[in-house]
PDB file of N, CA and C in Angstrom:
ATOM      1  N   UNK A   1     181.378  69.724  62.759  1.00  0.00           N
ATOM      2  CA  UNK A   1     180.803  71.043  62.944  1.00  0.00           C
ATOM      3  C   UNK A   1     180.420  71.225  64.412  1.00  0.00           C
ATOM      4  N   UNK A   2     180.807  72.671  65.015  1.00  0.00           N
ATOM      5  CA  UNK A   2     180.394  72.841  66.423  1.00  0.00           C
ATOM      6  C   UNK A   2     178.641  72.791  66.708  1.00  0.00           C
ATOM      7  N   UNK A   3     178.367  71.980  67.697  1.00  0.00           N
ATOM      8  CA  UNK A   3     177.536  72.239  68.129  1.00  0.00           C
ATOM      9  C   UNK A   3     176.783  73.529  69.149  1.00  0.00           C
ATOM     10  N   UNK A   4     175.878  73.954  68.301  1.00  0.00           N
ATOM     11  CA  UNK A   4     175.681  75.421  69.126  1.00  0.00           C
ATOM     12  C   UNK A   4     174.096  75.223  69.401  1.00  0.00           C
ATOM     13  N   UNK A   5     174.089  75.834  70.547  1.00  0.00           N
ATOM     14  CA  UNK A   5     171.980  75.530  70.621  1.00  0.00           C
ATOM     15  C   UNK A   5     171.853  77.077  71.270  1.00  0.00           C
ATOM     16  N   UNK A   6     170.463  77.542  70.960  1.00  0.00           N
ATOM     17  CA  UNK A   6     169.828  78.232  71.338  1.00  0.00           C
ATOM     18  C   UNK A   6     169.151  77.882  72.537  1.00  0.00           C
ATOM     19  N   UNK A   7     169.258  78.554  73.811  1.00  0.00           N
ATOM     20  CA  UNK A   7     168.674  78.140  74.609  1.00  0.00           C
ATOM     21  C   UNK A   7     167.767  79.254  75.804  1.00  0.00           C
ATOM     22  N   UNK A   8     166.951  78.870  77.251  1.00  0.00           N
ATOM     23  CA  UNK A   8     166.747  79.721  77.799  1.00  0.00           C
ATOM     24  C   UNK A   8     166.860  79.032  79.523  1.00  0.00           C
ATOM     25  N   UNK A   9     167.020  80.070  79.693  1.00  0.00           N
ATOM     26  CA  UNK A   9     168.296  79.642  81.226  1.00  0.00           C
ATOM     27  C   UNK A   9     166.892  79.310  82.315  1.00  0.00           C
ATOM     28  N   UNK A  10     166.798  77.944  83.209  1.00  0.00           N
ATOM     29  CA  UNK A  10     165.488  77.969  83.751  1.00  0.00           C
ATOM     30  C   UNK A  10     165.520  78.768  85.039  1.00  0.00           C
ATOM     31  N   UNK A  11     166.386  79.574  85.219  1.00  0.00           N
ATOM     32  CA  UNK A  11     166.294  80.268  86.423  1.00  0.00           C
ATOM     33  C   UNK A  11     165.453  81.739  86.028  1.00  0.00           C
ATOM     34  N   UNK A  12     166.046  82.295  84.742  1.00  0.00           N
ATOM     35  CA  UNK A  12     165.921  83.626  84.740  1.00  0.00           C
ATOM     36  C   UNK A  12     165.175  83.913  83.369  1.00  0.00           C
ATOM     37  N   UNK A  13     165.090  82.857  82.239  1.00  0.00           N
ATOM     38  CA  UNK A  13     164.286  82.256  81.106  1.00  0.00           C
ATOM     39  C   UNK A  13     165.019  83.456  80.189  1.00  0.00           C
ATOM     40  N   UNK A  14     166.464  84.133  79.891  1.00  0.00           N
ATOM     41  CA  UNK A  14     166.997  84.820  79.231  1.00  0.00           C
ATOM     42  C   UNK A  14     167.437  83.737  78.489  1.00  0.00           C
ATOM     43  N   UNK A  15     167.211  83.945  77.160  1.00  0.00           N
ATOM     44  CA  UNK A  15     168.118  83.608  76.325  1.00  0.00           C
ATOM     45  C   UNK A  15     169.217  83.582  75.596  1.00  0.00           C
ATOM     46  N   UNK A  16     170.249  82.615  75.898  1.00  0.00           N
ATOM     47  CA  UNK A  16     171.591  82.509  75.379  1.00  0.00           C
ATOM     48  C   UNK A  16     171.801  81.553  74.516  1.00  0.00           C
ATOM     49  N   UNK A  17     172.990  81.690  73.947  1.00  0.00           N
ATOM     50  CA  UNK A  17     173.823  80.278  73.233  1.00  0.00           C
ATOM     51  C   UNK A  17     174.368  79.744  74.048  1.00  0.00           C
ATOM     52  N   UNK A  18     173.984  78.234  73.883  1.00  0.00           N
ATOM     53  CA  UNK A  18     174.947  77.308  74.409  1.00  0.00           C
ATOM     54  C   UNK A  18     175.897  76.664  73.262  1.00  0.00           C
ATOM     55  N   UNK A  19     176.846  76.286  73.768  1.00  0.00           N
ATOM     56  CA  UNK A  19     178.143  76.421  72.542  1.00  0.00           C
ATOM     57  C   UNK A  19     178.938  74.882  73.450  1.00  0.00           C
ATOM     58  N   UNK A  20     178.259  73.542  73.148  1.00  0.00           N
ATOM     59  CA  UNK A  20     178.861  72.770  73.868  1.00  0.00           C
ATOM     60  C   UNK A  20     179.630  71.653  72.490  1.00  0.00           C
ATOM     61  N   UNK A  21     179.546  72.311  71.830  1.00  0.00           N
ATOM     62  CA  UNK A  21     180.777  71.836  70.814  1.00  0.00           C
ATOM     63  C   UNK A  21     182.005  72.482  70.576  1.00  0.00           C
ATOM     64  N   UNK A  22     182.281  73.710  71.128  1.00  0.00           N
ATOM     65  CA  UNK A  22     183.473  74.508  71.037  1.00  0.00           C
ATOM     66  C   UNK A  22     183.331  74.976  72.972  1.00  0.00           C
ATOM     67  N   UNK A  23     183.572  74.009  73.986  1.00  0.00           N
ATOM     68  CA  UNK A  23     182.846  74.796  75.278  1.00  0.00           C
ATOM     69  C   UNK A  23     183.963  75.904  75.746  1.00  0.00           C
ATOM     70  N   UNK A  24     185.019  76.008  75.442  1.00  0.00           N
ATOM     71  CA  UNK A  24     186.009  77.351  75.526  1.00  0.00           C
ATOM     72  C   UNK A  24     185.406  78.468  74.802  1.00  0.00           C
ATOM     73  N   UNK A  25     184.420  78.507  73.963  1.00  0.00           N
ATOM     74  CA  UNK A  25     183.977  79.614  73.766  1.00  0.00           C
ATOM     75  C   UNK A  25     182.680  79.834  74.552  1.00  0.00           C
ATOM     76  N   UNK A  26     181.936  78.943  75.220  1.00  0.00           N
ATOM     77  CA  UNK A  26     180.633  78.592  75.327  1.00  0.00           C
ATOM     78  C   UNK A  26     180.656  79.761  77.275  1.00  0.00           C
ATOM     79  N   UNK A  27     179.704  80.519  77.223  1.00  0.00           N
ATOM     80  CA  UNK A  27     179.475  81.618  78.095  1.00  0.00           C
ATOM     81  C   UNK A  27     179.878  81.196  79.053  1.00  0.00           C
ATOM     82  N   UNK A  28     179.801  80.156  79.411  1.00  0.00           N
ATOM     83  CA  UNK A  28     179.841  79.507  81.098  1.00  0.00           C
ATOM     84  C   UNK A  28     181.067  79.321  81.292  1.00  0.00           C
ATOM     85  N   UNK A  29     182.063  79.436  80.456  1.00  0.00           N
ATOM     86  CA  UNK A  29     183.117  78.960  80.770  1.00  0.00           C
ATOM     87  C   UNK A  29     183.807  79.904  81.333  1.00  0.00           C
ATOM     88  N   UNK A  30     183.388  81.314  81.104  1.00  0.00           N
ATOM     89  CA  UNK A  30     183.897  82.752  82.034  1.00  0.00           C
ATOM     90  C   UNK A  30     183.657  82.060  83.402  1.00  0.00           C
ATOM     91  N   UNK A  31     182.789  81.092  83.915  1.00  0.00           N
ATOM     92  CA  UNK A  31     182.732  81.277  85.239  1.00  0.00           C
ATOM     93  C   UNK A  31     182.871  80.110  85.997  1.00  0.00           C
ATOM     94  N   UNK A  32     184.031  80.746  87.134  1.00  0.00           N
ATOM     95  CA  UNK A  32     184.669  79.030  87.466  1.00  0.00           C
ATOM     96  C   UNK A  32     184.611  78.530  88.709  1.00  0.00           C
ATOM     97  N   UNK A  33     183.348  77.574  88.571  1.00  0.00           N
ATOM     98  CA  UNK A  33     183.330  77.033  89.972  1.00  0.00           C
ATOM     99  C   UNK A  33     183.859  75.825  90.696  1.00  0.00           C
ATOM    100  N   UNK A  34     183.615  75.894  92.281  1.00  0.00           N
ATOM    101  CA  UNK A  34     184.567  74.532  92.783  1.00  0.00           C
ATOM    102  C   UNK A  34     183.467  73.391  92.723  1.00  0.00           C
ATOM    103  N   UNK A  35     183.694  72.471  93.070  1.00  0.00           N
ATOM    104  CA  UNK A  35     183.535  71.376  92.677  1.00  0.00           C
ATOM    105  C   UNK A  35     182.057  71.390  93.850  1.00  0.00           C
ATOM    106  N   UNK A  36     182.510  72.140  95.387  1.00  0.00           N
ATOM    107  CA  UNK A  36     180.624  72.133  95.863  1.00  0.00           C
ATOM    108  C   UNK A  36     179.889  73.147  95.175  1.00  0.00           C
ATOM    109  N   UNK A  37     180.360  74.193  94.429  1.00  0.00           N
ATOM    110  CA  UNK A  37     179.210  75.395  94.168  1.00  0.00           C
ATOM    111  C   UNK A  37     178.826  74.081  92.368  1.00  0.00           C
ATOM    112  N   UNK A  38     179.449  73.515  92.179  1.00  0.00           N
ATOM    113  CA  UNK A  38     179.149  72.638  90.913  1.00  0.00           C
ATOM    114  C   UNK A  38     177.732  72.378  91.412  1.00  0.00           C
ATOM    115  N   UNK A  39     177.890  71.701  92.659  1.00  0.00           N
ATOM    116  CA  UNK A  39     177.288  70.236  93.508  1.00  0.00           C
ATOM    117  C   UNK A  39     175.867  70.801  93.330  1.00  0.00           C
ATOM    118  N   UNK A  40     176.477  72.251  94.194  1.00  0.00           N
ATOM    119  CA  UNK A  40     174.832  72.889  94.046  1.00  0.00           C
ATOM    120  C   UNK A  40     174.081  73.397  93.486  1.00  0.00           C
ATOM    121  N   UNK A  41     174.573  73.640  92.255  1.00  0.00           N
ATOM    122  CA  UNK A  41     174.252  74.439  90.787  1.00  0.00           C
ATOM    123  C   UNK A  41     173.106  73.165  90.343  1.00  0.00           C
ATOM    124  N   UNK A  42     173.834  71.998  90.377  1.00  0.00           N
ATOM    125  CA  UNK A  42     173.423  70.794  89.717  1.00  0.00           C
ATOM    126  C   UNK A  42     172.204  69.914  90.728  1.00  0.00           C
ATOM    127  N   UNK A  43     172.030  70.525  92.245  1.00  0.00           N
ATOM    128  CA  UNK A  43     171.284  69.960  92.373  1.00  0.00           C
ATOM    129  C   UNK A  43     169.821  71.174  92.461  1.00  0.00           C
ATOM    130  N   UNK A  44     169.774  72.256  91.905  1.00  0.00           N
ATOM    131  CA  UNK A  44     169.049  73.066  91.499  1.00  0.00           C
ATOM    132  C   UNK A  44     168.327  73.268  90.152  1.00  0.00           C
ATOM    133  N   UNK A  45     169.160  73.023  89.363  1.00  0.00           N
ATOM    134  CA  UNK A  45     168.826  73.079  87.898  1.00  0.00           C
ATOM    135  C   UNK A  45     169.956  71.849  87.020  1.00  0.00           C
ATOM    136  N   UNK A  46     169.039  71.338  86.134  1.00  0.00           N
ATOM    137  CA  UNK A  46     169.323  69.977  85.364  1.00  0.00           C
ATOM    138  C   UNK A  46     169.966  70.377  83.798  1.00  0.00           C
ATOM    139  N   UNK A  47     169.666  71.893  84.037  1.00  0.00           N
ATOM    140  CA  UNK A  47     170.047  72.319  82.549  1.00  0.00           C
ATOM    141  C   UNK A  47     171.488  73.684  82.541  1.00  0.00           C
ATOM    142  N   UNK A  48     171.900  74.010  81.379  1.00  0.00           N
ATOM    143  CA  UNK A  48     172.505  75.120  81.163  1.00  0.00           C
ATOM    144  C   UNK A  48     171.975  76.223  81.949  1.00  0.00           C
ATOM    145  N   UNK A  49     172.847  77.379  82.778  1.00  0.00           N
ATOM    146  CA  UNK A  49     172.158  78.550  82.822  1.00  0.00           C
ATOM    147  C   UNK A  49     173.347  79.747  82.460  1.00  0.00           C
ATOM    148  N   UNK A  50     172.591  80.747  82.207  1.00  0.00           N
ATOM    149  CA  UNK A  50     172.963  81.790  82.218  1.00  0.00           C
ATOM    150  C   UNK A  50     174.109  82.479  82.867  1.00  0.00           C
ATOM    151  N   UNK A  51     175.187  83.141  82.061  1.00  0.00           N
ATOM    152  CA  UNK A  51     176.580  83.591  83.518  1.00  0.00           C
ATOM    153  C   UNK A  51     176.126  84.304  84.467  1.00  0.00           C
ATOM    154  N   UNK A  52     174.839  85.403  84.383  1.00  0.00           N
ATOM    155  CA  UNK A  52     174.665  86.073  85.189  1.00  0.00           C
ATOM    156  C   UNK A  52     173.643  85.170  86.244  1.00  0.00           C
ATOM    157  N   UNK A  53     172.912  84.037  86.036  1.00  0.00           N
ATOM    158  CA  UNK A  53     172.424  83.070  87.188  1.00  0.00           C
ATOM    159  C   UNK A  53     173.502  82.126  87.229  1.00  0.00           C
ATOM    160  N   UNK A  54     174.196  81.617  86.609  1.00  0.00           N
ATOM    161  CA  UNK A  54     175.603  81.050  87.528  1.00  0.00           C
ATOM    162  C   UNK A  54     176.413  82.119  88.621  1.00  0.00           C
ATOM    163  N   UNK A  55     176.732  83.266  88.131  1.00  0.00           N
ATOM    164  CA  UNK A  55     177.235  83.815  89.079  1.00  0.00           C
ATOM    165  C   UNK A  55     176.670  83.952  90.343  1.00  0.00           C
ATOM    166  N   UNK A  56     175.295  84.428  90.403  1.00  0.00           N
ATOM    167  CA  UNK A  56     174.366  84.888  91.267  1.00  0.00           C
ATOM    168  C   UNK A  56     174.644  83.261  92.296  1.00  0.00           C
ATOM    169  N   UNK A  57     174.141  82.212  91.807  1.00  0.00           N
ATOM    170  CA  UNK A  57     173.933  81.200  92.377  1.00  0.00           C
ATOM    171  C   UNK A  57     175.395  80.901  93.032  1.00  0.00           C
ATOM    172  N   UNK A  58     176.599  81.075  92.861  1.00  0.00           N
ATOM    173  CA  UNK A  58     178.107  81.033  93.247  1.00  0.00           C
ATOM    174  C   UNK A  58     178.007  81.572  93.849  1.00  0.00           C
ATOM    175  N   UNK A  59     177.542  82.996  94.428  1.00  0.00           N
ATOM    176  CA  UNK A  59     177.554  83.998  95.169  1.00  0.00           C
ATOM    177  C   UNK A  59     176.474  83.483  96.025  1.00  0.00           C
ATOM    178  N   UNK A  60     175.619  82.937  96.107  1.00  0.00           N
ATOM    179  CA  UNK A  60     174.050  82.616  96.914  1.00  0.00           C
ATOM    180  C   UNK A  60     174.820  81.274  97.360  1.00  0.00           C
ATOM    181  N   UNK A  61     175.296  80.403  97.012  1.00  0.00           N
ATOM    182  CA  UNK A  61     176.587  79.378  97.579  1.00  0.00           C
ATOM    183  C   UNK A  61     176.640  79.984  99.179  1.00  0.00           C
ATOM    184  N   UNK A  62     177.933  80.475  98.335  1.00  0.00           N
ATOM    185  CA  UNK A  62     179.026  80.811  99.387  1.00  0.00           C
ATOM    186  C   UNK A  62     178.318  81.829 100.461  1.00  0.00           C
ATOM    187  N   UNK A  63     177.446  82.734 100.219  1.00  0.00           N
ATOM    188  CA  UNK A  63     176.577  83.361 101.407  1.00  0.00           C
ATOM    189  C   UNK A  63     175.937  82.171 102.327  1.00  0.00           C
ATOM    190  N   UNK A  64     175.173  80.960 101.851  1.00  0.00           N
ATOM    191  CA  UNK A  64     174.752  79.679 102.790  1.00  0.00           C
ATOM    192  C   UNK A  64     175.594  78.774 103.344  1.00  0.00           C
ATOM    193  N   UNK A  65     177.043  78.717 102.523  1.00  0.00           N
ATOM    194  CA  UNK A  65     178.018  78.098 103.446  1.00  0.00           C
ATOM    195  C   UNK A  65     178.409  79.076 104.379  1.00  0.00           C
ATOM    196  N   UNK A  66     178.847  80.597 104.161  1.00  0.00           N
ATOM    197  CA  UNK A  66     179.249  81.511 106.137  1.00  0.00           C
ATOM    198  C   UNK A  66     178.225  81.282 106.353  1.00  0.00           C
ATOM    199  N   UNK A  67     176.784  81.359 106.299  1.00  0.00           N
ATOM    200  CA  UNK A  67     176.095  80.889 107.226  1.00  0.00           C
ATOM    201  C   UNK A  67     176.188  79.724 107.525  1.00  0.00           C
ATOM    202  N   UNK A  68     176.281  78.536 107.151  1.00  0.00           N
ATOM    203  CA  UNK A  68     176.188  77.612 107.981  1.00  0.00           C
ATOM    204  C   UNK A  68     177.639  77.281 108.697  1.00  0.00           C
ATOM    205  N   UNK A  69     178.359  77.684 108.321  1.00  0.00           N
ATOM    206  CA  UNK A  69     179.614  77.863 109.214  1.00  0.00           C
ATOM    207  C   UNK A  69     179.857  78.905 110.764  1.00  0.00           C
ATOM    208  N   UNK A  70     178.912  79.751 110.004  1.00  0.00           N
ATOM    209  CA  UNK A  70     178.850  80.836 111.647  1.00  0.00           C
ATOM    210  C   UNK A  70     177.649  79.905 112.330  1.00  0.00           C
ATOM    211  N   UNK A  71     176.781  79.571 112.210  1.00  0.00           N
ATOM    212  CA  UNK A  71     175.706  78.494 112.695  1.00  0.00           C
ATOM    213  C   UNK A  71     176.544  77.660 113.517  1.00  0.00           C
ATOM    214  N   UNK A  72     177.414  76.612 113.165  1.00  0.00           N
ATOM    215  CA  UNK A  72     177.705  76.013 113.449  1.00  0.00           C
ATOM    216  C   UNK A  72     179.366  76.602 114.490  1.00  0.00           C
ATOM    217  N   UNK A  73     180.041  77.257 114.628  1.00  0.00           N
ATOM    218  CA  UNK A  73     180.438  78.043 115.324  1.00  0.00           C
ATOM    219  C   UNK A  73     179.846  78.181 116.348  1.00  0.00           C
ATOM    220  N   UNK A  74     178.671  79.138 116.294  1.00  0.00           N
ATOM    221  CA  UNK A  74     177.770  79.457 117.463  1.00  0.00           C
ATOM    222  C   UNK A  74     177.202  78.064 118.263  1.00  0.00           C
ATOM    223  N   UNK A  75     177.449  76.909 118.054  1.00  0.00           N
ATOM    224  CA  UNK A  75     176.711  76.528 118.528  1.00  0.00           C
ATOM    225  C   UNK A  75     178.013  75.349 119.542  1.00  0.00           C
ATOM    226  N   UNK A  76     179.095  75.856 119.043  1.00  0.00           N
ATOM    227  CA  UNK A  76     179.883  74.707 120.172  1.00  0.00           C
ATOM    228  C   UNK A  76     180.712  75.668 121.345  1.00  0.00           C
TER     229      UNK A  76
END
């Protein structure tokens, strides 16, 4: 039997299903990240979140990497 949990996302405390016995159906799987926005998801929060705070946080990513890429630009 699939495992399904009720849960609440610690970024935004909305509650979703987590669906990590069937995870092709399970919300998160709409959203697909690389292996650093993983890095940093995971070193923020220890738990499931929400697609709309995964997205946000993918998007809050990649805004701190051009910055630190124009940073670092500017500075050689």
């Amino acid at each position: 039997m699939p495992s399904h949990e009720s849960k609440n996302c610690p970024r935004c405390q909305v509650n979703f299903e987590c669906k990590t016995g069937t995870i092709t159906e399970c919300q998160c799987s709409n959203v697909f990240l690389t292996e650093s926005e993983r890095n940093y998801v995971s070193e923020l929060y220890d738990d499931c979140l929400c697609v709309d705070c995964l997205m946000e946080l993918q998007t809050e990513f990649s805004i701190l990497n051009h910055d630190r890429k124009i940073q670092q630009f500017l500075q050689h």
